[in-house]
N, C-alpha and C. Protein backbone atom coordinates (compact mmCIF):
# COMPACT_ATOMS: atom_id res chain seq x y z
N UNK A 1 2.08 -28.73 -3.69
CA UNK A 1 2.76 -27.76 -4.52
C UNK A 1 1.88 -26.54 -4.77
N UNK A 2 0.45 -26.66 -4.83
CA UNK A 2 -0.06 -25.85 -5.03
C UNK A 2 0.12 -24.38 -3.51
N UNK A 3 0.15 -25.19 -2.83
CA UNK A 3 0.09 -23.87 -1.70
C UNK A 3 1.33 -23.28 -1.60
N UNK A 4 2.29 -23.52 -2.11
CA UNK A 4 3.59 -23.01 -2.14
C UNK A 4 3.34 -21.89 -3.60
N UNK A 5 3.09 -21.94 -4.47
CA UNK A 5 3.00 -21.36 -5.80
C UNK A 5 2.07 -20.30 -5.42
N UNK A 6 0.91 -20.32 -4.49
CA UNK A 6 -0.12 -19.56 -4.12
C UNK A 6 0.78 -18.40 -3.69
N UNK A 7 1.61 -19.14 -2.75
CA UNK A 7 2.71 -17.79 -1.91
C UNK A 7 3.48 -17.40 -2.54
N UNK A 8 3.71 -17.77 -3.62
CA UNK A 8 4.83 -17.06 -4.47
C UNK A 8 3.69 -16.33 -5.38
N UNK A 9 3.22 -16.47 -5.83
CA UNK A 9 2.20 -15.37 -6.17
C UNK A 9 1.68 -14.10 -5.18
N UNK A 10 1.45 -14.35 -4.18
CA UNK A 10 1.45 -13.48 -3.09
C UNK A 10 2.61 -12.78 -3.01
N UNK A 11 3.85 -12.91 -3.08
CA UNK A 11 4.91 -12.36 -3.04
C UNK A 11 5.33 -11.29 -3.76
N UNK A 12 4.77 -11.86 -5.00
CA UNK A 12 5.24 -11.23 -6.14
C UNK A 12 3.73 -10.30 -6.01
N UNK A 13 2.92 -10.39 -5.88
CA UNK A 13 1.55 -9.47 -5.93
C UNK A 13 1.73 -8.27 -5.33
N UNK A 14 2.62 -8.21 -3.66
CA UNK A 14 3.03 -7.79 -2.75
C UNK A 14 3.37 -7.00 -2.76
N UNK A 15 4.15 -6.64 -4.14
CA UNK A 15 5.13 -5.67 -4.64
C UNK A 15 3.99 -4.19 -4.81
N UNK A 16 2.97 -4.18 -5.79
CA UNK A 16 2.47 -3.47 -6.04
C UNK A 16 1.76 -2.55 -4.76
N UNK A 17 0.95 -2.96 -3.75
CA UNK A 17 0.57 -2.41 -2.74
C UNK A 17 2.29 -1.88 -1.88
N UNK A 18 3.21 -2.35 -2.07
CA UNK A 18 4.33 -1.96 -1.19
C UNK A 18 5.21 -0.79 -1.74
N UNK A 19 4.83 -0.57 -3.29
CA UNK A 19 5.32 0.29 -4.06
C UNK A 19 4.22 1.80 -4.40
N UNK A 20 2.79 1.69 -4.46
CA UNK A 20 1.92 2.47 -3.99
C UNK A 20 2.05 3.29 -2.61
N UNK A 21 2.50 2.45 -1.64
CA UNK A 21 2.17 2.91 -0.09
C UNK A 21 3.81 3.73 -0.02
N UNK A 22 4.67 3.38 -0.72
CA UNK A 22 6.45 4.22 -0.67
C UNK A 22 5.48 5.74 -1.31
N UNK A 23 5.09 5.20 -2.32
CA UNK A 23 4.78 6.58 -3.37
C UNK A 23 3.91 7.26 -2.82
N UNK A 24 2.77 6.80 -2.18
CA UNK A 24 1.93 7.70 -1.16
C UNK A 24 2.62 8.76 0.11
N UNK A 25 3.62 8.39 0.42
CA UNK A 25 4.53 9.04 1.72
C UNK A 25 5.01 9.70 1.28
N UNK A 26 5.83 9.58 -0.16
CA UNK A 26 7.06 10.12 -0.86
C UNK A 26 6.22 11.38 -0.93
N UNK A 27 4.56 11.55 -1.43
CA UNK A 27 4.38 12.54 -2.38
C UNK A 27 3.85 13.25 -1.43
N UNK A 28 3.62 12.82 0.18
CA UNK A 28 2.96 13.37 1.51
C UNK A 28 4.37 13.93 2.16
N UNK A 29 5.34 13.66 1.77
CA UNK A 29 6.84 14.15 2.27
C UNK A 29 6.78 15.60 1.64
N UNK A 30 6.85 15.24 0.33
CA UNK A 30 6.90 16.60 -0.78
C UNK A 30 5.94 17.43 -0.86
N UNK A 31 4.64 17.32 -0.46
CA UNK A 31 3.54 18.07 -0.64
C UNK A 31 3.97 18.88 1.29
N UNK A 32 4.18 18.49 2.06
CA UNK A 32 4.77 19.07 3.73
C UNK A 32 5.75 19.67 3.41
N UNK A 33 6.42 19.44 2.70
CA UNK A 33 7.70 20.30 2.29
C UNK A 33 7.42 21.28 1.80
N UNK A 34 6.79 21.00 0.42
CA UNK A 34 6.46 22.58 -0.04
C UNK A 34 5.41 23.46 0.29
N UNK A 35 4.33 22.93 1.28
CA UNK A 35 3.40 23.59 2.07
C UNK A 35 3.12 23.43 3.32
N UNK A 36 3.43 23.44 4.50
CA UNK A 36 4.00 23.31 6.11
C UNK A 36 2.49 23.53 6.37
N UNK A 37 1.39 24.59 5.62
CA UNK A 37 0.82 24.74 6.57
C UNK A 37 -0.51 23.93 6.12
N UNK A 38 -0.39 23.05 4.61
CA UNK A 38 -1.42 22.27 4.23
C UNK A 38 -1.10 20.52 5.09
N UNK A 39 -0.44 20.84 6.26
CA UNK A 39 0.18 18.51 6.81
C UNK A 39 -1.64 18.56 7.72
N UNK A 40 -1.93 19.44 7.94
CA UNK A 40 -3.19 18.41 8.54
C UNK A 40 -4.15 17.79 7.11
N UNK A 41 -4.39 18.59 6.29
CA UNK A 41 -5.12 18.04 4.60
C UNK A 41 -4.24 16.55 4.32
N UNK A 42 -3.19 17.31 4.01
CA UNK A 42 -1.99 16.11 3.50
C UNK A 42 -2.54 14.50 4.24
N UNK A 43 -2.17 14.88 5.20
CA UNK A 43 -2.18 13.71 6.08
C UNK A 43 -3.30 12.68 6.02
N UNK A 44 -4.51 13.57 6.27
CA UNK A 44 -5.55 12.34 6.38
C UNK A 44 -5.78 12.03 4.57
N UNK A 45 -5.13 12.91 3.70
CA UNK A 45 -5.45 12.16 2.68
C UNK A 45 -4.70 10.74 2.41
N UNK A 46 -3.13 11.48 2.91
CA UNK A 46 -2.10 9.93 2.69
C UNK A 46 -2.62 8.29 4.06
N UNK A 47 -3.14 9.15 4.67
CA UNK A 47 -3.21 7.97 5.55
C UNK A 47 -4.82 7.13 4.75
N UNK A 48 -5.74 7.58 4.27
CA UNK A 48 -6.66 7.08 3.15
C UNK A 48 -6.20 6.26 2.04
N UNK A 49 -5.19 6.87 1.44
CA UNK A 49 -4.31 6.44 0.57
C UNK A 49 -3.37 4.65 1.03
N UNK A 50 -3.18 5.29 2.20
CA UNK A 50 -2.43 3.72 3.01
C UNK A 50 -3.31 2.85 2.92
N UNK A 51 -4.43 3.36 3.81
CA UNK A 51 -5.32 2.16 4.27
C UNK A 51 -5.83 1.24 2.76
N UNK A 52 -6.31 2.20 1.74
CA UNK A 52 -6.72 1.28 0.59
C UNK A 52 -5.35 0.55 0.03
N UNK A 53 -4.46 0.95 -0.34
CA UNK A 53 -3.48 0.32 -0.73
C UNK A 53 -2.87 -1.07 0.05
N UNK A 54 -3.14 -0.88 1.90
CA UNK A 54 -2.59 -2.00 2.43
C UNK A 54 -4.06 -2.89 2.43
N UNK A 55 -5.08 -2.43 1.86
CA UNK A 55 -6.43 -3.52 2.05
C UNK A 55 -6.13 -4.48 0.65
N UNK A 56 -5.50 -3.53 -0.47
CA UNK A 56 -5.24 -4.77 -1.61
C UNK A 56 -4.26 -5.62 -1.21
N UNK A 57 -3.37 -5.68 -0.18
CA UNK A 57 -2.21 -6.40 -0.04
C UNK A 57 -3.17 -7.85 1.10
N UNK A 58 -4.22 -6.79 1.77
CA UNK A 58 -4.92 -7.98 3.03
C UNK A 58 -6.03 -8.89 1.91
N UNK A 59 -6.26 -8.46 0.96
CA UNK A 59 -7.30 -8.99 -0.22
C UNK A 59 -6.47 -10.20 -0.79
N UNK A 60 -5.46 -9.46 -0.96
CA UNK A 60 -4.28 -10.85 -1.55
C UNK A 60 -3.93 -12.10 -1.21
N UNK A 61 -3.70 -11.73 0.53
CA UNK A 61 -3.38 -13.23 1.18
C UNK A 61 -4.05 -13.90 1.44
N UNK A 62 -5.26 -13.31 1.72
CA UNK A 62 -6.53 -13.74 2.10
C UNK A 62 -7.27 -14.80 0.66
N UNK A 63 -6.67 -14.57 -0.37
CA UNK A 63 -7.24 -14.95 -2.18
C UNK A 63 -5.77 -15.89 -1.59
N UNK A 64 -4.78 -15.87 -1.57
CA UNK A 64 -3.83 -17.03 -1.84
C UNK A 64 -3.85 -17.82 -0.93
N UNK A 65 -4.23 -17.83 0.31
CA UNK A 65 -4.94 -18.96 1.52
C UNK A 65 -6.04 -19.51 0.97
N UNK A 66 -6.83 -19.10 0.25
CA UNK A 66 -8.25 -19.53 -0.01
C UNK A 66 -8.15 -20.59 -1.66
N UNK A 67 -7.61 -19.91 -2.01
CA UNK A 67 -7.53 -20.65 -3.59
C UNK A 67 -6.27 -21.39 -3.57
């Protein structure tokens, strides 16, 4: 039972890195929109932005396999 509860914790953890990484694009959508000629800045900032946000999601499963 315990390794099942682990994943449902994972699931639910899941949310937060998956709701960060929407809001990171959303605000890299809107910031290209209203400045065309700032998407090379934009970009490598949102893609920085991804990578930490999807490392808390790889931190996660990696903590609910282990514990």
């Amino acid at each position: 039972m315990d390794g099942s509860l682990n994943m449902i914790g994972y699931g639910l953890a899941a949310i937060g890195p998956g709701v960060g990484i929407g809001l990171i694009f959303a605000a890299y959508i809107n910031g290209v929109a209203r400045q065309p000629e700032a998407q090379s800045r934009l970009q490598t900032i949102a893609i920085l932005g991804f990578a930490l946000a999807e490392a808390l999601a790889i931190i996660g499963i990696a903590l609910a396999f282990v514990l």
